[in-house]
C-alpha atoms as a PDB file:
ATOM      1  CA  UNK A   1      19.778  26.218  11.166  1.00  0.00           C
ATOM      2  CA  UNK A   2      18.387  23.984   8.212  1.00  0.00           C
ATOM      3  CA  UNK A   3      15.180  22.348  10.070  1.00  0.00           C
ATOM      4  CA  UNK A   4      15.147  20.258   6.198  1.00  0.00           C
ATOM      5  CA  UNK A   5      17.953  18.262   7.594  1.00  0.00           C
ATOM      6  CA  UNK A   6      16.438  17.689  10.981  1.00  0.00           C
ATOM      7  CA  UNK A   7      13.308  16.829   9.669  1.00  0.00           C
ATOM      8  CA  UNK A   8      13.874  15.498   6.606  1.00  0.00           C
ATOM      9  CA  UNK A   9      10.332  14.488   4.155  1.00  0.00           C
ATOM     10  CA  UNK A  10       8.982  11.238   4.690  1.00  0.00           C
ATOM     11  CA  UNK A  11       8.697   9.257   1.820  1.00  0.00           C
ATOM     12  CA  UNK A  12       7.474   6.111   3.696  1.00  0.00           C
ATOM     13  CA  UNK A  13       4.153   7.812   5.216  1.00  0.00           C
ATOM     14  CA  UNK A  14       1.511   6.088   3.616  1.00  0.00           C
ATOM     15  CA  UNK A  15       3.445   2.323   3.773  1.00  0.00           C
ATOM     16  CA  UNK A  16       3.836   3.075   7.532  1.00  0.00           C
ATOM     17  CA  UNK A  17       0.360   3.905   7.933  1.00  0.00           C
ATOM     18  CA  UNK A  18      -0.780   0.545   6.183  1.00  0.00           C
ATOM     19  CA  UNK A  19       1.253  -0.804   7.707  1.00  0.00           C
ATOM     20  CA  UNK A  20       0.091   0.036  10.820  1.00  0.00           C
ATOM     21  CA  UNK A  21      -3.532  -0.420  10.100  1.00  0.00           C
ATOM     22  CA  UNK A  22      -2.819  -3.727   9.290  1.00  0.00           C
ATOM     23  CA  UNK A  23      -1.209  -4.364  12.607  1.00  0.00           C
ATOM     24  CA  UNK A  24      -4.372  -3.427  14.136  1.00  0.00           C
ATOM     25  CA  UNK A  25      -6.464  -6.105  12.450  1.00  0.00           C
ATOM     26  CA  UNK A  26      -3.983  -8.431  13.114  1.00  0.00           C
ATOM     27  CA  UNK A  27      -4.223  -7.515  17.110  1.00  0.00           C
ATOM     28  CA  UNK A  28      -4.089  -9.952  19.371  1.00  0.00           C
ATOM     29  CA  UNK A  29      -7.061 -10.982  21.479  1.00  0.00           C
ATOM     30  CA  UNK A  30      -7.104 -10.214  24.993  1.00  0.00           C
ATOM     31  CA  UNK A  31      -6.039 -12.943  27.267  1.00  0.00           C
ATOM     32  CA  UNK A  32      -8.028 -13.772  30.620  1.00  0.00           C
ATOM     33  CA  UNK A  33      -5.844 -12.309  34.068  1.00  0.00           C
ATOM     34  CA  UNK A  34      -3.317 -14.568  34.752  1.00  0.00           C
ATOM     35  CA  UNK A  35      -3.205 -16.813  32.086  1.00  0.00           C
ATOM     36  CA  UNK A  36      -1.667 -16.668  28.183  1.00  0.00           C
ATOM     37  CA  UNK A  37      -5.211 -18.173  26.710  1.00  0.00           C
ATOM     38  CA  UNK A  38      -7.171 -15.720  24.240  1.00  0.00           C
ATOM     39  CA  UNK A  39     -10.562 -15.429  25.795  1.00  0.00           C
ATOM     40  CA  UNK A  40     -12.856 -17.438  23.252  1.00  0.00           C
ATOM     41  CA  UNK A  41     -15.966 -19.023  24.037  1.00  0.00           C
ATOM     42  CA  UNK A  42     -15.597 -20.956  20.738  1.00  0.00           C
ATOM     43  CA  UNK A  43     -13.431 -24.136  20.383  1.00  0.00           C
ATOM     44  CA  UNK A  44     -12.757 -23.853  16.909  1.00  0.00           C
ATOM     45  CA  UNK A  45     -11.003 -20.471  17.437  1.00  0.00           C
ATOM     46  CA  UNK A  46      -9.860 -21.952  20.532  1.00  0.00           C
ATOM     47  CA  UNK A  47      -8.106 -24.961  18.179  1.00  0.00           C
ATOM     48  CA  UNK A  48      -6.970 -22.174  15.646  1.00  0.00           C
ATOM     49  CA  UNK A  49      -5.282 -19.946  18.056  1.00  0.00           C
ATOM     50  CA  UNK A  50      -3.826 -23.058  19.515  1.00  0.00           C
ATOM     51  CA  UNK A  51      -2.379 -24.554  16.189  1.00  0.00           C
ATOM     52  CA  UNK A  52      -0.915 -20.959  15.356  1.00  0.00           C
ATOM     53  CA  UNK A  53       0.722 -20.814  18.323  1.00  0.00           C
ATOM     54  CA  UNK A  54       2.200 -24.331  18.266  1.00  0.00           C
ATOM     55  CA  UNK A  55       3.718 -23.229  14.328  1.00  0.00           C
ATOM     56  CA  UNK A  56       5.133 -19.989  15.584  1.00  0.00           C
ATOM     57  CA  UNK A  57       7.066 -21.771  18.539  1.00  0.00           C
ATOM     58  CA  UNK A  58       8.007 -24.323  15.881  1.00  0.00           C
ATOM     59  CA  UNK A  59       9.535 -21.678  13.040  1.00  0.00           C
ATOM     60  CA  UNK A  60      11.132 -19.241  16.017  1.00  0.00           C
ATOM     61  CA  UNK A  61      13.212 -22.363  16.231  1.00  0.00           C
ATOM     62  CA  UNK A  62      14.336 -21.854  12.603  1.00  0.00           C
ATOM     63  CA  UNK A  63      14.942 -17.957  13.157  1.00  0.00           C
ATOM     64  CA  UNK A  64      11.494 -17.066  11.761  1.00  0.00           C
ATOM     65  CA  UNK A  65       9.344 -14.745  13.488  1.00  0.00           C
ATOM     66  CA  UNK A  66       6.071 -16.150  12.180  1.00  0.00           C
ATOM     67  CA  UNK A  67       4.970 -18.688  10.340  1.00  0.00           C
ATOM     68  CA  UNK A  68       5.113 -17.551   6.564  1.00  0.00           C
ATOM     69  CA  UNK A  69       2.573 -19.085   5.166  1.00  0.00           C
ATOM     70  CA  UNK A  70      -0.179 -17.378   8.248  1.00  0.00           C
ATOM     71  CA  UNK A  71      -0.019 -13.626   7.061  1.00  0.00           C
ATOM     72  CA  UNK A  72       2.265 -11.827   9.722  1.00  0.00           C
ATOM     73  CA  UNK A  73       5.559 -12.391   7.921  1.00  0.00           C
ATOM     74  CA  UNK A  74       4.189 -11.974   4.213  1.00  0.00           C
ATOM     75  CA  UNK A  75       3.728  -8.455   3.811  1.00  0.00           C
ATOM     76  CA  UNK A  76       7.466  -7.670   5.865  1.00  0.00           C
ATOM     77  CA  UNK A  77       9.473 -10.443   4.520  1.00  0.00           C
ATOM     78  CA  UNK A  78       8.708 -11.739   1.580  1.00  0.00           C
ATOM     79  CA  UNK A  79       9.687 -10.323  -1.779  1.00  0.00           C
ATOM     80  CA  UNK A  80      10.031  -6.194  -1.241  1.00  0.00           C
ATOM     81  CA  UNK A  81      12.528  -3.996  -2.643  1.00  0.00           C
ATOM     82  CA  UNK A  82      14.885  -1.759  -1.502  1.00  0.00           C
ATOM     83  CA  UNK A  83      15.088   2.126  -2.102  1.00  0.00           C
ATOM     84  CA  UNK A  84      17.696   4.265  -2.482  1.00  0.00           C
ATOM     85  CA  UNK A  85      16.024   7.917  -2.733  1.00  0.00           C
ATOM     86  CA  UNK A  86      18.623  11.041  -3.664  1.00  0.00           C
ATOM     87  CA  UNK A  87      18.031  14.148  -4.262  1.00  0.00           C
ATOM     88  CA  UNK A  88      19.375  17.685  -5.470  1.00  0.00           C
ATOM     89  CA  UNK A  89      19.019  20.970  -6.678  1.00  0.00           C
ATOM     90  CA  UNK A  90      17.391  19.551  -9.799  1.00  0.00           C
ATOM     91  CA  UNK A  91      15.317  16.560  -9.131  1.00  0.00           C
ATOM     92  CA  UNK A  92      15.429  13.260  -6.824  1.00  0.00           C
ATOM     93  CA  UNK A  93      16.755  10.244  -8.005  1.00  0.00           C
ATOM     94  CA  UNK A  94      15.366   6.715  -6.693  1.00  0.00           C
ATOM     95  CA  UNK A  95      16.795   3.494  -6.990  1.00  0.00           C
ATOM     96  CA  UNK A  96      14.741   0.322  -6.756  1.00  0.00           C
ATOM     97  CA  UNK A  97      16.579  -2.861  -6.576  1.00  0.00           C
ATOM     98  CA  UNK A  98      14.609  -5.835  -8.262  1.00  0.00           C
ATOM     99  CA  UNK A  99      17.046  -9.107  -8.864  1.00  0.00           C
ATOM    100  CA  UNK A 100      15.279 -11.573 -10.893  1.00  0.00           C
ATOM    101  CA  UNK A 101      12.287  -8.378 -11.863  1.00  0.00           C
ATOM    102  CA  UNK A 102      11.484  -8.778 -15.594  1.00  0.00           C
ATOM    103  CA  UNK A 103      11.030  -5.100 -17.137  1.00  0.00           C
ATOM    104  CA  UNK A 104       7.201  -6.511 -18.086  1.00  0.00           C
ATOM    105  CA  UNK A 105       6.496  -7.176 -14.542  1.00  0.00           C
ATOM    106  CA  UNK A 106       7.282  -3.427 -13.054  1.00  0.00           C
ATOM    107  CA  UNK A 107       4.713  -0.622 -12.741  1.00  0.00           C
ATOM    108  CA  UNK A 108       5.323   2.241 -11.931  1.00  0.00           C
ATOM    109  CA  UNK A 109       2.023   4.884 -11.553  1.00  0.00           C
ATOM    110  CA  UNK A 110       1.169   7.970 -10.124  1.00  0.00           C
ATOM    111  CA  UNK A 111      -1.706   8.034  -7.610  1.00  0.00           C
ATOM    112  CA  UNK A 112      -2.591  11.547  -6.263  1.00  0.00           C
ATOM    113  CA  UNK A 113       0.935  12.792  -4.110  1.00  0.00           C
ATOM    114  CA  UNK A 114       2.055   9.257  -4.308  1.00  0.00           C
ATOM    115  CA  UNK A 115       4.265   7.184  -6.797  1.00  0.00           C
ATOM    116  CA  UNK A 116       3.254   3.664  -6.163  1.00  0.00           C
ATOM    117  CA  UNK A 117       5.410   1.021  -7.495  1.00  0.00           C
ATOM    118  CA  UNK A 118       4.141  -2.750  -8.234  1.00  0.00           C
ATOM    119  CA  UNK A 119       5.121  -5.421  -9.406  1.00  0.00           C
ATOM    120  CA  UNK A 120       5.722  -9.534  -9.321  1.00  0.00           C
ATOM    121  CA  UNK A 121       8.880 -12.010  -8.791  1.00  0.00           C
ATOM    122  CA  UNK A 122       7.851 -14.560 -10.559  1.00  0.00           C
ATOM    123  CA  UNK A 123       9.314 -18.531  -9.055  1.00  0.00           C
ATOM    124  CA  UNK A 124      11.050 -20.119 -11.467  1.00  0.00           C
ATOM    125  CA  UNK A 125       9.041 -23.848 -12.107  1.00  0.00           C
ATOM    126  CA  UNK A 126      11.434 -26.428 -11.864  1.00  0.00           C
ATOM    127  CA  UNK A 127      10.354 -30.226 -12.801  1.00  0.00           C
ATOM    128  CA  UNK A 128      13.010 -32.294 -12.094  1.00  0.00           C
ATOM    129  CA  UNK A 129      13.185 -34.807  -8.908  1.00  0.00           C
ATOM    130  CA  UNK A 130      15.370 -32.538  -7.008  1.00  0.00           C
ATOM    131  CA  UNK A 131      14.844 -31.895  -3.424  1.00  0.00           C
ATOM    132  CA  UNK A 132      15.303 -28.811  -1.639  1.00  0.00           C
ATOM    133  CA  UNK A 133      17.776 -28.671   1.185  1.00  0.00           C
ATOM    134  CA  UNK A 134      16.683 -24.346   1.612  1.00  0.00           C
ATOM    135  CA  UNK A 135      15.401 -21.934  -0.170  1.00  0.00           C
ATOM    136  CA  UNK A 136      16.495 -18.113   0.466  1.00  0.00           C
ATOM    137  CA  UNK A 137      14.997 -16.540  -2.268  1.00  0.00           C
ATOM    138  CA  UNK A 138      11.724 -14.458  -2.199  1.00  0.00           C
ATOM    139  CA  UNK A 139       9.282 -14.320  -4.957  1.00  0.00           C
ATOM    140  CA  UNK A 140       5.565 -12.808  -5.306  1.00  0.00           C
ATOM    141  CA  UNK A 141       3.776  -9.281  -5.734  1.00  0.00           C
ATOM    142  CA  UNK A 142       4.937  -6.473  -4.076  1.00  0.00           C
ATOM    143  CA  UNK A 143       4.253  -3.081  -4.289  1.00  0.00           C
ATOM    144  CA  UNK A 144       5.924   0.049  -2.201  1.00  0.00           C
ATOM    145  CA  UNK A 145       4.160   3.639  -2.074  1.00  0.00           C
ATOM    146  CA  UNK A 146       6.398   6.838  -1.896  1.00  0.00           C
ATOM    147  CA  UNK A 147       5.021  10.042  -0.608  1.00  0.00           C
ATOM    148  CA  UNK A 148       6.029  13.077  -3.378  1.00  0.00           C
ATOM    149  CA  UNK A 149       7.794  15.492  -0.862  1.00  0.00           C
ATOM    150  CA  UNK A 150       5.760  18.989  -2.400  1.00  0.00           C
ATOM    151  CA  UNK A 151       8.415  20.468  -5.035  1.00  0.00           C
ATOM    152  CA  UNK A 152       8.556  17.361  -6.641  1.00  0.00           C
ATOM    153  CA  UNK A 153       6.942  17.666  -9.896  1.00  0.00           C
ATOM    154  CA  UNK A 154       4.841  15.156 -10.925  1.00  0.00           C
ATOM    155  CA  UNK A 155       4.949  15.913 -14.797  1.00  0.00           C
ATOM    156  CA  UNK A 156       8.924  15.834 -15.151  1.00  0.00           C
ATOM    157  CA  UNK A 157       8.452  11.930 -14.067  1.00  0.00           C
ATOM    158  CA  UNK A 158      11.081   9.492 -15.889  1.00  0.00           C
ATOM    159  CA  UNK A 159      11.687   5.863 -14.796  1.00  0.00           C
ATOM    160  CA  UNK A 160      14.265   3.254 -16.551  1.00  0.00           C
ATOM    161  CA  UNK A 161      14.777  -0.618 -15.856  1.00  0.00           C
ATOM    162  CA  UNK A 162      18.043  -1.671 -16.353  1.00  0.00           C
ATOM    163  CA  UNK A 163      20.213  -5.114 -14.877  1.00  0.00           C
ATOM    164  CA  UNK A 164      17.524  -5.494 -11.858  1.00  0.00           C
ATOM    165  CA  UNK A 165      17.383  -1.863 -11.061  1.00  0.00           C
ATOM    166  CA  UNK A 166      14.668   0.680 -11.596  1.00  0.00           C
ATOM    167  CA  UNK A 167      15.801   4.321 -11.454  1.00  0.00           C
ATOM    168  CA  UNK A 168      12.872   6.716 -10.849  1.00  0.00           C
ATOM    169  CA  UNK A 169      13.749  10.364 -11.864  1.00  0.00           C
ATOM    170  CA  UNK A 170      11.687  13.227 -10.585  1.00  0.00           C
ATOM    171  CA  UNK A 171      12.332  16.903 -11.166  1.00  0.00           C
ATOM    172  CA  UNK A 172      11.811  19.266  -8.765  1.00  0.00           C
ATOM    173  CA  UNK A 173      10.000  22.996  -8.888  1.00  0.00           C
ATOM    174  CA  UNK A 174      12.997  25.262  -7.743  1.00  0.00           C
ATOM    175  CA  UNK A 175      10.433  27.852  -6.821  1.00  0.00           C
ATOM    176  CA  UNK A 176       8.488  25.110  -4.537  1.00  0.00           C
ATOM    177  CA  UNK A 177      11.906  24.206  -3.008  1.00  0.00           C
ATOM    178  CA  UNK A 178      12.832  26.925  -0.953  1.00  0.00           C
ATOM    179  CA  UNK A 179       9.778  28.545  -0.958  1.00  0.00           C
ATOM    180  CA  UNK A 180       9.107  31.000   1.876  1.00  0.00           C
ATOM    181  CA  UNK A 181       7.436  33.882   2.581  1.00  0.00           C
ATOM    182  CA  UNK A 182       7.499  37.155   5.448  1.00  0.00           C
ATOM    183  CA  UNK A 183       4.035  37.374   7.047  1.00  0.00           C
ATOM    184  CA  UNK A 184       4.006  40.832   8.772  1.00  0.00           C
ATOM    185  CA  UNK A 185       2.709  41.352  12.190  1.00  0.00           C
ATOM    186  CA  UNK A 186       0.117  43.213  12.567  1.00  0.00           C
END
Protein backbone atom coordinates (compact mmCIF):
# COMPACT_ATOMS: atom_id res chain seq x y z
CA UNK A 1 0.00 0.00 0.00
CA UNK A 2 1.28 3.61 -0.98
CA UNK A 3 0.65 5.52 2.54
CA UNK A 4 1.96 8.82 -0.07
CA UNK A 5 -1.47 8.66 -1.48
CA UNK A 6 -3.28 8.36 1.80
CA UNK A 7 -1.43 10.92 3.30
CA UNK A 8 -0.49 13.03 0.81
CA UNK A 9 2.22 16.35 1.89
CA UNK A 10 0.61 19.32 3.02
CA UNK A 11 1.45 22.23 1.26
CA UNK A 12 -1.03 24.50 3.15
CA UNK A 13 0.58 23.91 6.80
CA UNK A 14 1.88 27.08 7.67
CA UNK A 15 -1.36 29.23 6.00
CA UNK A 16 -3.55 26.90 8.15
CA UNK A 17 -1.65 27.54 11.14
CA UNK A 18 -1.94 31.46 10.64
CA UNK A 19 -4.70 31.05 9.95
CA UNK A 20 -5.67 29.58 12.89
CA UNK A 21 -3.73 31.78 15.18
CA UNK A 22 -5.49 34.48 13.86
CA UNK A 23 -8.79 32.93 14.69
CA UNK A 24 -7.72 32.89 18.16
CA UNK A 25 -7.18 36.63 18.49
CA UNK A 26 -10.18 37.18 16.83
CA UNK A 27 -12.12 34.89 19.63
CA UNK A 28 -15.09 35.86 20.78
CA UNK A 29 -15.63 37.07 24.33
CA UNK A 30 -17.45 35.02 26.66
CA UNK A 31 -21.04 35.82 27.08
CA UNK A 32 -22.75 35.95 30.68
CA UNK A 33 -25.19 32.41 31.31
CA UNK A 34 -28.17 32.88 29.64
CA UNK A 35 -27.81 35.74 27.68
CA UNK A 36 -25.93 36.59 24.03
CA UNK A 37 -24.15 39.92 25.69
CA UNK A 38 -20.16 39.79 25.81
CA UNK A 39 -19.37 40.35 29.42
CA UNK A 40 -17.79 44.00 29.41
CA UNK A 41 -17.73 46.26 32.17
CA UNK A 42 -16.90 49.03 29.64
CA UNK A 43 -19.58 50.82 27.51
CA UNK A 44 -17.48 51.75 24.81
CA UNK A 45 -16.68 48.06 24.05
CA UNK A 46 -20.11 47.49 25.04
CA UNK A 47 -21.20 50.14 21.96
CA UNK A 48 -18.46 48.46 19.69
CA UNK A 49 -19.53 44.96 20.10
CA UNK A 50 -23.01 46.24 19.68
CA UNK A 51 -22.42 48.21 16.33
CA UNK A 52 -20.47 45.04 14.95
CA UNK A 53 -23.11 43.00 15.60
CA UNK A 54 -25.85 45.23 14.16
CA UNK A 55 -23.37 45.33 10.57
CA UNK A 56 -22.96 41.60 10.53
CA UNK A 57 -26.86 41.00 10.80
CA UNK A 58 -27.09 43.75 8.19
CA UNK A 59 -24.42 42.15 5.41
CA UNK A 60 -25.70 38.28 6.26
CA UNK A 61 -28.67 39.82 4.57
CA UNK A 62 -26.56 40.44 1.43
CA UNK A 63 -24.92 36.81 1.62
CA UNK A 64 -21.83 38.14 3.44
CA UNK A 65 -20.55 36.46 6.37
CA UNK A 66 -18.95 39.52 7.94
CA UNK A 67 -18.71 42.79 7.42
CA UNK A 68 -15.66 43.38 4.99
CA UNK A 69 -14.43 46.27 5.93
CA UNK A 70 -14.10 44.79 10.13
CA UNK A 71 -11.20 42.19 9.54
CA UNK A 72 -12.98 38.67 9.62
CA UNK A 73 -13.72 38.47 5.90
CA UNK A 74 -10.41 40.25 4.62
CA UNK A 75 -7.86 37.78 4.99
CA UNK A 76 -10.53 34.71 3.49
CA UNK A 77 -12.25 36.65 0.88
CA UNK A 78 -10.73 39.24 -0.50
CA UNK A 79 -8.19 39.07 -3.29
CA UNK A 80 -6.28 35.38 -2.89
CA UNK A 81 -5.28 33.13 -5.53
CA UNK A 82 -5.84 29.86 -6.44
CA UNK A 83 -3.27 26.89 -6.69
CA UNK A 84 -3.02 24.22 -8.77
CA UNK A 85 0.09 22.09 -7.37
CA UNK A 86 1.28 18.86 -9.72
CA UNK A 87 3.78 16.85 -9.41
CA UNK A 88 6.00 13.93 -10.94
CA UNK A 89 8.89 11.94 -11.18
CA UNK A 90 10.87 15.06 -12.03
CA UNK A 91 9.67 18.07 -10.24
CA UNK A 92 6.18 19.73 -9.11
CA UNK A 93 4.54 22.09 -11.11
CA UNK A 94 2.28 24.98 -9.47
CA UNK A 95 -0.11 27.09 -11.01
CA UNK A 96 -1.13 30.42 -9.52
CA UNK A 97 -4.01 32.13 -11.06
CA UNK A 98 -3.71 36.06 -10.85
CA UNK A 99 -6.41 37.91 -13.35
CA UNK A 100 -5.69 41.48 -13.48
CA UNK A 101 -1.74 40.58 -11.56
CA UNK A 102 0.84 42.79 -13.35
CA UNK A 103 4.22 40.66 -13.70
CA UNK A 104 5.85 43.81 -11.48
CA UNK A 105 3.50 43.17 -8.73
CA UNK A 106 4.35 39.21 -8.10
CA UNK A 107 7.03 37.90 -5.71
CA UNK A 108 7.90 35.00 -5.45
CA UNK A 109 10.79 34.12 -2.47
CA UNK A 110 12.09 31.40 -0.67
CA UNK A 111 11.87 31.53 3.14
CA UNK A 112 13.49 28.51 4.94
CA UNK A 113 11.12 25.12 3.70
CA UNK A 114 8.63 27.58 2.45
CA UNK A 115 7.97 29.34 -0.99
CA UNK A 116 5.98 32.35 -0.08
CA UNK A 117 4.25 34.11 -2.78
CA UNK A 118 3.13 38.00 -2.57
CA UNK A 119 1.85 40.22 -4.27
CA UNK A 120 -0.91 43.24 -4.99
CA UNK A 121 -4.23 43.68 -7.26
CA UNK A 122 -4.08 46.90 -7.79
CA UNK A 123 -8.10 48.86 -8.26
CA UNK A 124 -8.30 50.40 -11.25
CA UNK A 125 -9.11 54.52 -10.40
CA UNK A 126 -11.93 55.48 -12.28
CA UNK A 127 -13.04 59.39 -12.33
CA UNK A 128 -15.99 59.64 -14.08
CA UNK A 129 -19.62 60.27 -12.37
CA UNK A 130 -20.58 56.73 -12.67
CA UNK A 131 -22.28 54.95 -9.93
CA UNK A 132 -21.85 51.53 -8.91
CA UNK A 133 -24.79 49.20 -9.00
CA UNK A 134 -22.00 46.00 -7.56
CA UNK A 135 -18.81 45.34 -7.53
CA UNK A 136 -17.50 41.54 -7.67
CA UNK A 137 -14.08 42.04 -8.14
CA UNK A 138 -11.33 41.72 -5.43
CA UNK A 139 -8.28 43.78 -5.30
CA UNK A 140 -5.37 44.28 -2.56
CA UNK A 141 -2.16 42.38 -1.19
CA UNK A 142 -2.15 38.94 -0.81
CA UNK A 143 0.31 36.58 -0.16
CA UNK A 144 -0.01 32.49 0.12
CA UNK A 145 2.87 30.29 1.83
CA UNK A 146 3.55 26.69 0.47
CA UNK A 147 5.26 24.16 2.59
CA UNK A 148 8.36 22.43 0.28
CA UNK A 149 7.29 18.70 0.72
CA UNK A 150 11.33 17.38 1.56
CA UNK A 151 12.63 16.15 -2.04
CA UNK A 152 11.78 19.26 -3.41
CA UNK A 153 14.85 21.05 -4.22
CA UNK A 154 15.06 24.39 -3.45
CA UNK A 155 17.97 25.33 -5.95
CA UNK A 156 16.24 23.86 -9.23
CA UNK A 157 13.47 26.76 -8.47
CA UNK A 158 11.96 28.36 -11.83
CA UNK A 159 8.82 30.58 -11.88
CA UNK A 160 7.19 32.31 -15.17
CA UNK A 161 4.21 34.93 -15.42
CA UNK A 162 2.35 34.60 -18.32
CA UNK A 163 -1.68 35.84 -19.31
CA UNK A 164 -2.57 36.04 -15.35
CA UNK A 165 -0.89 32.84 -14.46
CA UNK A 166 2.26 32.16 -12.52
CA UNK A 167 3.76 28.69 -13.02
CA UNK A 168 6.18 27.75 -10.21
CA UNK A 169 8.57 24.86 -11.25
CA UNK A 170 10.41 22.90 -8.64
CA UNK A 171 12.64 19.90 -9.22
CA UNK A 172 12.71 17.23 -7.11
CA UNK A 173 15.86 15.04 -5.52
CA UNK A 174 15.00 11.47 -6.91
CA UNK A 175 17.16 10.09 -4.16
CA UNK A 176 15.00 12.18 -1.42
CA UNK A 177 11.83 10.82 -3.14
CA UNK A 178 11.64 7.39 -2.34
CA UNK A 179 14.07 7.38 0.13
CA UNK A 180 13.99 4.51 2.63
CA UNK A 181 16.03 2.61 4.58
CA UNK A 182 16.06 -1.24 6.61
CA UNK A 183 16.81 -0.61 10.30
CA UNK A 184 17.74 -4.10 11.69
CA UNK A 185 16.45 -5.38 14.90
CA UNK A 186 18.54 -5.94 17.27
Amino acid sequence: MDLKKISPWNWFRKEQEQAREQQNMNAVPATREGGSQPVSSDPVTSLHDRMDRLFDDFYRQFGLSQWPALGGGITEDFFRPSVDIKESDRHYTLHVDMPGVEKDDVKVELEGDALVIRGEKQQERDDSDDNYHFVERRYGAFQRILDLPADARAEDLRAKFRNGVLTITIGRDPEQAGSSRRIEVE
